[in-house]
N, C-alpha and C. Protein backbone atom coordinates (compact mmCIF):
# COMPACT_ATOMS: atom_id res chain seq x y z
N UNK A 1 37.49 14.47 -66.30
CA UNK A 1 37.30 14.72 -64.90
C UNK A 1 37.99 13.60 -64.11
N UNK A 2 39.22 13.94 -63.03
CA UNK A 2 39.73 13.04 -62.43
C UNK A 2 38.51 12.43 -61.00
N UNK A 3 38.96 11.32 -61.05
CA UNK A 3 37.97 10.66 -60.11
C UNK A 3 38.39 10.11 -58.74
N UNK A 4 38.50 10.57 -57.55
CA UNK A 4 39.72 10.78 -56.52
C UNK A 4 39.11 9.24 -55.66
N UNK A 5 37.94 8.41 -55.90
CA UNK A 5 37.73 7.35 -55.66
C UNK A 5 38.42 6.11 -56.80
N UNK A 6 38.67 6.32 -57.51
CA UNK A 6 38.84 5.33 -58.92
C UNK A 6 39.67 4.66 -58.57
N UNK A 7 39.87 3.05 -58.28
CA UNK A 7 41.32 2.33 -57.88
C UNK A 7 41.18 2.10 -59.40
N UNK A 8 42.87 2.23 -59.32
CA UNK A 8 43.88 1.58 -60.63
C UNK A 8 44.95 0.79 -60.14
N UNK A 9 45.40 0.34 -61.06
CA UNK A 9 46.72 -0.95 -60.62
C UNK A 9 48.03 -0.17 -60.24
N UNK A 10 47.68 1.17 -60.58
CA UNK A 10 49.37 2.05 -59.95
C UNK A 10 48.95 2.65 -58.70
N UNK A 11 47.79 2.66 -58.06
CA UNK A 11 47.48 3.26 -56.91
C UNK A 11 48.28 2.77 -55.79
N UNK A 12 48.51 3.53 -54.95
CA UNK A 12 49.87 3.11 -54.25
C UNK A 12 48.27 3.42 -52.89
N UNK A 13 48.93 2.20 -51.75
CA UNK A 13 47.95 2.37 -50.28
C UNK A 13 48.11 3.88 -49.86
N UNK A 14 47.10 4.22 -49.40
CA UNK A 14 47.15 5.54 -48.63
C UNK A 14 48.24 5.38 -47.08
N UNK A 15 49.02 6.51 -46.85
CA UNK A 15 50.30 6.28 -46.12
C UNK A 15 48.89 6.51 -44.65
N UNK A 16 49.53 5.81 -43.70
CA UNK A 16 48.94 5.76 -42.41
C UNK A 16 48.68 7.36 -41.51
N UNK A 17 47.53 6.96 -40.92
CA UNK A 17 47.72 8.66 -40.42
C UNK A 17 49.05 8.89 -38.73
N UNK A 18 49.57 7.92 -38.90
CA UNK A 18 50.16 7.63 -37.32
C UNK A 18 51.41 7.44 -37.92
N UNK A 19 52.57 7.92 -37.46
CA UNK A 19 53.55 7.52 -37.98
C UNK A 19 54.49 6.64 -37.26
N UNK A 20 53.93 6.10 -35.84
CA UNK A 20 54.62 5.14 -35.74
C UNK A 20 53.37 3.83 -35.98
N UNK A 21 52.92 3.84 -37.06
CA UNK A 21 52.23 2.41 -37.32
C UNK A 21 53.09 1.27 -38.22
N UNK A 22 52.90 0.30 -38.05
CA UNK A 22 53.82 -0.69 -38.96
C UNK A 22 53.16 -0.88 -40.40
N UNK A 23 54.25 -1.31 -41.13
CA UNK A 23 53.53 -1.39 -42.11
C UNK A 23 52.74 -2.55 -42.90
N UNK A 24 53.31 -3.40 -41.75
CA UNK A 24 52.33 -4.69 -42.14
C UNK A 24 50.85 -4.29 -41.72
N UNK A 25 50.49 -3.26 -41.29
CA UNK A 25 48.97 -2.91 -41.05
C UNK A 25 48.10 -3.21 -42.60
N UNK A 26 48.81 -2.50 -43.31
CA UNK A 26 48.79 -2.68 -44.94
C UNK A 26 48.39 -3.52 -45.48
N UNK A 27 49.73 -4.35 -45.33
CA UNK A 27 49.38 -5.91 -45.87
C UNK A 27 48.68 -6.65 -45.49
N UNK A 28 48.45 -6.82 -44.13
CA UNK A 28 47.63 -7.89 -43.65
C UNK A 28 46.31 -7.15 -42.83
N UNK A 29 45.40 -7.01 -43.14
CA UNK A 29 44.50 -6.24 -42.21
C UNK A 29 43.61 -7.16 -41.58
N UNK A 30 43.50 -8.31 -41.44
CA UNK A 30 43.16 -9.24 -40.60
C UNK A 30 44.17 -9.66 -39.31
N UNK A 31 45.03 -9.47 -39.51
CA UNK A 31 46.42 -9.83 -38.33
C UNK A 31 45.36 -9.52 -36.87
N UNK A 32 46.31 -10.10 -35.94
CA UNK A 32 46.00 -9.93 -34.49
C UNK A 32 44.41 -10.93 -34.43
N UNK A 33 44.34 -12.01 -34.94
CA UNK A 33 43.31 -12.92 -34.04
C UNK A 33 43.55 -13.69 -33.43
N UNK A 34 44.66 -14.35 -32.62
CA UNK A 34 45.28 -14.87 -31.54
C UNK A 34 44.73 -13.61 -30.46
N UNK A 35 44.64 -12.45 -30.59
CA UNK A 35 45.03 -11.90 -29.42
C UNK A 35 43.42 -11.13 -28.95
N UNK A 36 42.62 -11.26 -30.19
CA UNK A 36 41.14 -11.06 -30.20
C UNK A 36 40.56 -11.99 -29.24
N UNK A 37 41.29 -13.37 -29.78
CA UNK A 37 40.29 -14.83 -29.17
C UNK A 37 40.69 -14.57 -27.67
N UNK A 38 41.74 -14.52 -27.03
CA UNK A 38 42.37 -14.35 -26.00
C UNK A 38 41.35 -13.08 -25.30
N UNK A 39 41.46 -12.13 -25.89
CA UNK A 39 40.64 -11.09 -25.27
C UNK A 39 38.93 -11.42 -25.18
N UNK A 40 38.42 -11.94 -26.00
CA UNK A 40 37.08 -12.53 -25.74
C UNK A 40 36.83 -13.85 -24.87
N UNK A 41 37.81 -14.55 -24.67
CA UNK A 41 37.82 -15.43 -24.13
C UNK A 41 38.28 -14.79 -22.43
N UNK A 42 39.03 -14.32 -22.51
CA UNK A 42 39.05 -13.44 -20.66
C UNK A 42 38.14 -12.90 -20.46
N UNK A 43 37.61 -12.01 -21.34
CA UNK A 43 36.39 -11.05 -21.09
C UNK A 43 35.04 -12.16 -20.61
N UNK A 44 34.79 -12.85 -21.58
CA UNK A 44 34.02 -13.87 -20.76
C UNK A 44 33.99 -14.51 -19.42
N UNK A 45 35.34 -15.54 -19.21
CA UNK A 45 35.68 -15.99 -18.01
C UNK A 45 35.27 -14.77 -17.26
N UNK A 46 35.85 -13.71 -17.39
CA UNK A 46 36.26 -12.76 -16.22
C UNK A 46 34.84 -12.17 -15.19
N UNK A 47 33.80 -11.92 -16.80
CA UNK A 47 32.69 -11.72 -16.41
C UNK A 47 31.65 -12.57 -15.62
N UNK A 48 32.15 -13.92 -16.13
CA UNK A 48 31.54 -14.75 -15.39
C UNK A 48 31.86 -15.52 -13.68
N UNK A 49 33.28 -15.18 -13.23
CA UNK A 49 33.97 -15.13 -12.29
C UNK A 49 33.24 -13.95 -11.75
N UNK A 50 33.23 -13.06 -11.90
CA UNK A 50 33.03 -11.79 -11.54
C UNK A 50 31.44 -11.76 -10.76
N UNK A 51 30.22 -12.50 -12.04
CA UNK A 51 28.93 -12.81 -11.51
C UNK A 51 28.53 -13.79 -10.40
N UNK A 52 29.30 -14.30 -10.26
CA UNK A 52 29.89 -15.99 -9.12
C UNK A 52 30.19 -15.53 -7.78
N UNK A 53 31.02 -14.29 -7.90
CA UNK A 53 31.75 -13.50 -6.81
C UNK A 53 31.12 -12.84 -5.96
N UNK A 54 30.42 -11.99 -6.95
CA UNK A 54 29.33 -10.61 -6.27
C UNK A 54 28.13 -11.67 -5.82
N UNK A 55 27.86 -12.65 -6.71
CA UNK A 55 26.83 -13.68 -5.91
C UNK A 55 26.54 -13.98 -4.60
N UNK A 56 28.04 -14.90 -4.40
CA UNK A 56 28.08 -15.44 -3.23
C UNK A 56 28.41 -14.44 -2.00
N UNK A 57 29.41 -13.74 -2.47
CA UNK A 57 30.04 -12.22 -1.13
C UNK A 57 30.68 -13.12 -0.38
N UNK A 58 31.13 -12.22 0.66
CA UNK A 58 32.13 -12.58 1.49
C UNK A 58 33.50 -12.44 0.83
N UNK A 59 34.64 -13.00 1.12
CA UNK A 59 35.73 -12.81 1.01
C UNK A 59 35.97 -12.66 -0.84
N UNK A 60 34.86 -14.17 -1.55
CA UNK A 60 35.29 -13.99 -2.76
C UNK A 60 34.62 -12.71 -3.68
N UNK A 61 33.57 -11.78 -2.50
CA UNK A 61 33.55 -10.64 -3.43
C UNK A 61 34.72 -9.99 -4.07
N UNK A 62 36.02 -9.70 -3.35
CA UNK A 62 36.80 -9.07 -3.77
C UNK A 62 37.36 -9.54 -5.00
N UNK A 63 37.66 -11.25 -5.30
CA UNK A 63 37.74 -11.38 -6.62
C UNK A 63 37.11 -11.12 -7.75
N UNK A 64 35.69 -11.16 -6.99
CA UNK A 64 34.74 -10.97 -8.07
C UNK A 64 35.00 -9.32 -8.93
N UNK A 65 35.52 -8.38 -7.87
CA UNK A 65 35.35 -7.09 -8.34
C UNK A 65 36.69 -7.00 -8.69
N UNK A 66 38.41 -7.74 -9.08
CA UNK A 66 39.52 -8.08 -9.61
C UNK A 66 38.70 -8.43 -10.97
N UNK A 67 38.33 -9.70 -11.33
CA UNK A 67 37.46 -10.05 -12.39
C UNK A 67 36.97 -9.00 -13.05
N UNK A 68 35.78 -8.43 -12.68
CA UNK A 68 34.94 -7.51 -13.24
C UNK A 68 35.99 -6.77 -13.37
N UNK A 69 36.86 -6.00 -12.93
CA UNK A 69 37.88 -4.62 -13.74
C UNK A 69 38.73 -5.27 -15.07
N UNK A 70 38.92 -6.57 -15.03
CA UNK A 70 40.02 -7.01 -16.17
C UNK A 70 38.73 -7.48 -16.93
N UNK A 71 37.37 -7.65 -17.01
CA UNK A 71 36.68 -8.14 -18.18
C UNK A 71 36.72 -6.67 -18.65
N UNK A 72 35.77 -5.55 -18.09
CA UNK A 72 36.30 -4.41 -18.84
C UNK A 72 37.50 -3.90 -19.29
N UNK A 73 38.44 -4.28 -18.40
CA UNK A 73 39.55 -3.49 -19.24
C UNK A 73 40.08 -4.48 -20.61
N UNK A 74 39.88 -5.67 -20.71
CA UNK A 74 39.67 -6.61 -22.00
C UNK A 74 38.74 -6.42 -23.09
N UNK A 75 37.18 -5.71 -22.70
CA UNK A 75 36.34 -5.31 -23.44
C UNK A 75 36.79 -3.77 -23.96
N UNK A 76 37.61 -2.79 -23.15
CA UNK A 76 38.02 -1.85 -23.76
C UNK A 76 39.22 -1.91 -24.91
N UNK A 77 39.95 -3.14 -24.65
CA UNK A 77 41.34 -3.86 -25.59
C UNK A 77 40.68 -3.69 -26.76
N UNK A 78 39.62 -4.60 -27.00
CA UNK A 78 38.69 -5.05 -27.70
C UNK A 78 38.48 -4.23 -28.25
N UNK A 79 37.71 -2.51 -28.07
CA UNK A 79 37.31 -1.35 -28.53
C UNK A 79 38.44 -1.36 -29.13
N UNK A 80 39.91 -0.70 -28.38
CA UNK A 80 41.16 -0.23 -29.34
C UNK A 80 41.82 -1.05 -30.07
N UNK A 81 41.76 -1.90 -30.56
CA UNK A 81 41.94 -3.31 -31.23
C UNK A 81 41.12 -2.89 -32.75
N UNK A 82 39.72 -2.99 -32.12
CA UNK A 82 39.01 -2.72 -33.32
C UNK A 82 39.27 -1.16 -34.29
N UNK A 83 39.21 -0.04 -33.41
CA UNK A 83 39.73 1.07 -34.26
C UNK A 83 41.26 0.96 -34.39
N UNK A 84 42.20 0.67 -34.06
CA UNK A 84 43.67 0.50 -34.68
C UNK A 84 43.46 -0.47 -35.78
N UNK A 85 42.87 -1.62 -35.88
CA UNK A 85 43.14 -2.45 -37.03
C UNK A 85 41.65 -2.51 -38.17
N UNK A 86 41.03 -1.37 -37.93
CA UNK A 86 40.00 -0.66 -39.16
C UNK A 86 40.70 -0.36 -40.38
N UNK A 87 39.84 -0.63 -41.36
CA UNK A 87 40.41 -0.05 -42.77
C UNK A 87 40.53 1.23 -42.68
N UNK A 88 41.07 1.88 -43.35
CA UNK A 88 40.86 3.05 -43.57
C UNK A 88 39.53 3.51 -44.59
């Protein structure tokens, strides 16, 4: 009975389901933590700029609500970050 889980030493990686993915996805499946730290590190600041902003009001509300759209849109990076560089 063939066993369609069984790794052997001739098992070749499963080919990507995307065909424009690189293929260092493969090799390195840790890659991209420069750009994680960067994204957790804005997402923070941003959020916290953001709580400072809406605080005080007045003029620096409007940064505050600049802030708050780039911590989410950094926390959404974050989401597609994590499913693009998932194992398979």
């Amino acid at each position: 009975m063939n066993d369609p889980h069984r790794v052997t030493p001739t098992a070749q990686p499963r080919p990507s389901a995307s065909p424009f993915a690189s293929s260092s996805r493969l090799d390195s499946p840790r890659g991209g933590v420069a750009l994680r730290v960067s994204l957790w590190s804005g997402s923070i600041v941003c959020a916290a700029i953001n709580m400072i902003g809406n605080s005080v009001g007045g003029a620096v509300r409007d940064v505050g609500m600049v802030a708050g759209i780039v911590s989410v849109g950094s926390v959404l990076a974050l989401i597609a970050h994590h499913y693009v560089r998932r194992r398979p």
